[in-house]
Protein backbone atom coordinates (compact mmCIF):
# COMPACT_ATOMS: atom_id res chain seq x y z
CA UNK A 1 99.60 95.42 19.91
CA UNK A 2 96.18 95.82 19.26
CA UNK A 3 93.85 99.15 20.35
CA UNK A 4 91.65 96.85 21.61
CA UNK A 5 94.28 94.23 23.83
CA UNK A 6 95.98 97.74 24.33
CA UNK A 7 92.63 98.96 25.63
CA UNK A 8 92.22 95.55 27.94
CA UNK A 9 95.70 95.68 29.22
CA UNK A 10 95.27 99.26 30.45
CA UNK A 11 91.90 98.81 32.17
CA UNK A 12 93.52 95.86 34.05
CA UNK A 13 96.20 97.56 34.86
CA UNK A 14 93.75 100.47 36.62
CA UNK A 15 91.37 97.99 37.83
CA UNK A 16 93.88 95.06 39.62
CA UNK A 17 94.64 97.27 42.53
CA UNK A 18 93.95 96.79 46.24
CA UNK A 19 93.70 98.42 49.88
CA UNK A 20 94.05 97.60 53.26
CA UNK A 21 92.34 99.38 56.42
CA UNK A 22 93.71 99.70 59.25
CA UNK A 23 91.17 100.63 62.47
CA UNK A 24 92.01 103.94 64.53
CA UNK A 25 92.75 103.90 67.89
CA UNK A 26 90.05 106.75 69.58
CA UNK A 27 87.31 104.28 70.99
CA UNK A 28 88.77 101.60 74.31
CA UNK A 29 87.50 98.17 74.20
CA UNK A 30 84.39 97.97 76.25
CA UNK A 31 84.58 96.33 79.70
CA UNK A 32 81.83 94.39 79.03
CA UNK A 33 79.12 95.01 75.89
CA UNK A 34 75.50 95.68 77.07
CA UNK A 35 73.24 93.03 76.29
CA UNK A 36 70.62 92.62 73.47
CA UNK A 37 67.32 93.27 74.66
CA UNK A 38 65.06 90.64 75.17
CA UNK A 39 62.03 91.67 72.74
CA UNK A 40 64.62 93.51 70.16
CA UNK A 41 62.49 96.64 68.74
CA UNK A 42 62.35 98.08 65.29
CA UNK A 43 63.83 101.28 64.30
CA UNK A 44 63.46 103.48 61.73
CA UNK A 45 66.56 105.36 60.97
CA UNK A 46 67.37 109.18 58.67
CA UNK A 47 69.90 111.32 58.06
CA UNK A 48 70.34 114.83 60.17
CA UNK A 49 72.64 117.45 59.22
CA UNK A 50 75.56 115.06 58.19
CA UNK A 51 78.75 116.70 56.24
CA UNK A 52 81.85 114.96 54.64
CA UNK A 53 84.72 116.35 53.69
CA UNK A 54 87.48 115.09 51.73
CA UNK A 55 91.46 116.69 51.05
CA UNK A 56 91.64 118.13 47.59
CA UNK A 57 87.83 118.49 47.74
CA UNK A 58 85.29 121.08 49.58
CA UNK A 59 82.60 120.51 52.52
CA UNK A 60 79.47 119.44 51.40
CA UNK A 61 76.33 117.98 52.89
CA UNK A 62 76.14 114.36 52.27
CA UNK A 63 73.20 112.54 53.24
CA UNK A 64 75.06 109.44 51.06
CA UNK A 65 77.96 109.22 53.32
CA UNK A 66 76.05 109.42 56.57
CA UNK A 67 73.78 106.48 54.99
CA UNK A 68 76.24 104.50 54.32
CA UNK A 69 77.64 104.75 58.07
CA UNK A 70 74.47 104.19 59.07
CA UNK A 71 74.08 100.72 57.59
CA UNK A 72 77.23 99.60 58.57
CA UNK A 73 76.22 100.58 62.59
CA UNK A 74 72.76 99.12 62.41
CA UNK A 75 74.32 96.27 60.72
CA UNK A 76 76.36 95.51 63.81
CA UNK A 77 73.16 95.75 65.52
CA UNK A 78 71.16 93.44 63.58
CA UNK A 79 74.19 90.91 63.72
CA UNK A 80 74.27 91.18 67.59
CA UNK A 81 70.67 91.67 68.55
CA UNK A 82 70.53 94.48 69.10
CA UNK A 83 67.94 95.50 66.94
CA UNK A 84 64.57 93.11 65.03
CA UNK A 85 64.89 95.65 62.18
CA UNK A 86 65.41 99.08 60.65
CA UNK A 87 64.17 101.30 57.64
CA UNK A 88 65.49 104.16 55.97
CA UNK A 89 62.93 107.69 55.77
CA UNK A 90 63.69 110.57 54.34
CA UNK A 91 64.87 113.55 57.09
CA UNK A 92 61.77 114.17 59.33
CA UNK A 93 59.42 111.65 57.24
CA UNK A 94 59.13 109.12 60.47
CA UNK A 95 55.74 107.42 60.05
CA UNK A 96 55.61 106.36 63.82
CA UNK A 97 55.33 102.72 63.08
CA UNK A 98 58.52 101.82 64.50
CA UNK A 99 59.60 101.44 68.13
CA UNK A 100 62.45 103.77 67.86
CA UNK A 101 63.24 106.57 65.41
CA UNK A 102 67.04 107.75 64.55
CA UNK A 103 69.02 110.16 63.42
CA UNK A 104 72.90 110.59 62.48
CA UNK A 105 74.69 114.00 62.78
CA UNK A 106 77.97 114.53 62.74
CA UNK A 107 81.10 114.33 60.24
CA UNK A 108 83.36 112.71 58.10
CA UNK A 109 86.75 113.92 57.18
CA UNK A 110 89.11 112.17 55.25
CA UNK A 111 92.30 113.56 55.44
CA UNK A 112 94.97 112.44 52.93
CA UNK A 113 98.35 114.02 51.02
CA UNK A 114 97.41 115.80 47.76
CA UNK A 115 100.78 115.58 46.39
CA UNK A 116 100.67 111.57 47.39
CA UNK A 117 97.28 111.32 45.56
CA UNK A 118 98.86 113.04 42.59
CA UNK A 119 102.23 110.89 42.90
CA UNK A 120 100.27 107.73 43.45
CA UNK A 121 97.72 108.04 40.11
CA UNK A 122 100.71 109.10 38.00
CA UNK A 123 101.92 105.57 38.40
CA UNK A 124 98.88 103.45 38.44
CA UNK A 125 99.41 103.23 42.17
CA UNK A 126 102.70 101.69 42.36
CA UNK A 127 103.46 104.49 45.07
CA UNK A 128 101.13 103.92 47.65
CA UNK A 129 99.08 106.61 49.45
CA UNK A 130 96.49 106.88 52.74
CA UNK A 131 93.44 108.63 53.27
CA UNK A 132 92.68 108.30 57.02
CA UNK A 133 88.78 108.24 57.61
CA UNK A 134 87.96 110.52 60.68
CA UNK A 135 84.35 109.91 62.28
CA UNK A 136 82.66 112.33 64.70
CA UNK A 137 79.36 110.33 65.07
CA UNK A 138 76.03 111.73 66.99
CA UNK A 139 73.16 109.77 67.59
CA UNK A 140 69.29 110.69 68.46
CA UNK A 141 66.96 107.88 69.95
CA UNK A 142 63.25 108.65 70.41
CA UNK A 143 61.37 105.97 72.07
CA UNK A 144 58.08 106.54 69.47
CA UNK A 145 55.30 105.72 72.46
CA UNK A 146 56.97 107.52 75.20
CA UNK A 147 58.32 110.07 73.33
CA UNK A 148 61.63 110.21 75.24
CA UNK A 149 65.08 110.95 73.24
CA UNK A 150 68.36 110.19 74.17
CA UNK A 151 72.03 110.80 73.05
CA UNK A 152 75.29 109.58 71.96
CA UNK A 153 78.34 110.36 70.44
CA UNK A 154 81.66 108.52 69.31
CA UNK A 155 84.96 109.54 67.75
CA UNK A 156 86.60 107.11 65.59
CA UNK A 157 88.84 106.44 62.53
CA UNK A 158 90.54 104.22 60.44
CA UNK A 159 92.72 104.25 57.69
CA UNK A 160 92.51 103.01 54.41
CA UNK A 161 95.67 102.04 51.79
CA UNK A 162 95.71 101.95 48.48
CA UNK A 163 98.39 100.31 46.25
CA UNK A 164 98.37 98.27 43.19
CA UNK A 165 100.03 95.20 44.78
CA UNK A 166 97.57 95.17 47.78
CA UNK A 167 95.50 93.36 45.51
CA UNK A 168 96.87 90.74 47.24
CA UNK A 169 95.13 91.43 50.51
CA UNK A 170 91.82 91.70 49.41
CA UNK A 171 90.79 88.82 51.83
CA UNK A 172 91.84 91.07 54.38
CA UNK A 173 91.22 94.42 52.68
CA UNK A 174 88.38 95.59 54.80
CA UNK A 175 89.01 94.21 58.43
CA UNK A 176 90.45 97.31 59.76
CA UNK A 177 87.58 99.72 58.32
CA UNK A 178 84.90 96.76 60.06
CA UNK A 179 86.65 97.00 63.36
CA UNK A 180 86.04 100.31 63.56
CA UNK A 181 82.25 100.53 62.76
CA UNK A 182 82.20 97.42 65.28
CA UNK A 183 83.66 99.49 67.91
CA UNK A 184 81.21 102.75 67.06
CA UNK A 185 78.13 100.57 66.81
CA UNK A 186 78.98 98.65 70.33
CA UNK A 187 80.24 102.61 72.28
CA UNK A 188 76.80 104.10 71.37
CA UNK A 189 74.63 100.93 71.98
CA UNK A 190 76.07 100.90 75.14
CA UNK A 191 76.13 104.69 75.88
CA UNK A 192 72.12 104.54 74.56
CA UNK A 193 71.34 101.32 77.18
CA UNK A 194 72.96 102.92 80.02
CA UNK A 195 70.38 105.81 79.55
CA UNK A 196 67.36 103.92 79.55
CA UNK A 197 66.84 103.38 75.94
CA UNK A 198 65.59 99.81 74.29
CA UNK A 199 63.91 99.11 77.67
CA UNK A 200 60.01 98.13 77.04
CA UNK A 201 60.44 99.39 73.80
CA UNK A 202 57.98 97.85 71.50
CA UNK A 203 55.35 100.24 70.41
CA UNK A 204 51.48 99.78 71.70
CA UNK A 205 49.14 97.80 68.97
């Protein structure tokens, strides 16, 4: 064979693999979801002191990871809503132009068997291994005319499968891992509504 087909055949090999997710457990279903407001406000959204932690790695402050949760929550809330809009600032750069400014804390730890990691490169991923995605999610609202903040928090997880004939399941790969930013996004909506936030939110012109 040639170094070059050889060269094919092995990135195919490390590239045809798939994953499944499978959403965690830690949230109930909500009785009923609170409602989208009827003049949806605009947000503008940072990063607090956010860290992520993986097994076989170290703690580190990752204003990437909590990003990335972030769009996946406000997603939700665009889909639903919830929200008219939101915008990304750097950590205390709000510009006070939105109706609501916010701000993820919290953690991500993904905990997962070294020796399966290990096992599972060694043969391309023909032995399977997990890495279960722990969330401990805090939010900060400030209403930007009235100045008033309010809180919420959600614990969540799901876990996410990786195994070269998974590959198969890639039109299903992510459904577990979207359940359970669903779920966060609709626990701290609702925890933020039931304290008076999104209620005559839209700033003064």
């Amino acid at each position: 064979m040639k170094k070059g087909a050889l060269t094919l055949s092995l990135w195919l090999v490390l590239n045809a693999t798939g994953c499944v997710t499978v959403a965690g457990k830690q949230l109930p279903p909500l009785e009923a979801v609170a409602t989208a407001p009827t003049d949806a406000p605009s947000i503008q959204e940072t990063v607090g002191n956010f860290s992520f932690h993986l097994d076989g790695g170290k703690m580190i402050t990752s204003n990437k990871a909590g990003r990335i949760i972030n769009e996946e929550i406000l997603k939700v809330w665009k889909k639903k809503g919830y929200i008219e809009s939101s915008q990304y600032v750097k950590s205390s750069e709000f510009t006070g132009q939105a109706d609501y400014n916010v701000t993820l804390s919290g953690s991500l730890y993904g905990e997962s068997s070294i020796v399966m990691q290990i096992l599972s490169g060694l043969t391309l991923l023909v032995i399977p291994h997990s890495i279960e995605q722990k969330f401990d999610i805090q939010y900060t609202l400030e209403n930007v005319r009235t100045k008033e903040k309010y809180g919420a928090s959600v614990e969540e997880s799901y876990t996410q499968w990786s195994e070269f004939f998974l590959i198969f399941a890639l039109p299903w790969s992510g459904k577990g891992s979207s359940a359970a930013y669903e779920a966060m996004a609709d626990h701290i909506y609702s925890q933020l509504r039931s304290k008076g936030a999104f209620e005559n939110s839209r700033t003064m012109q």
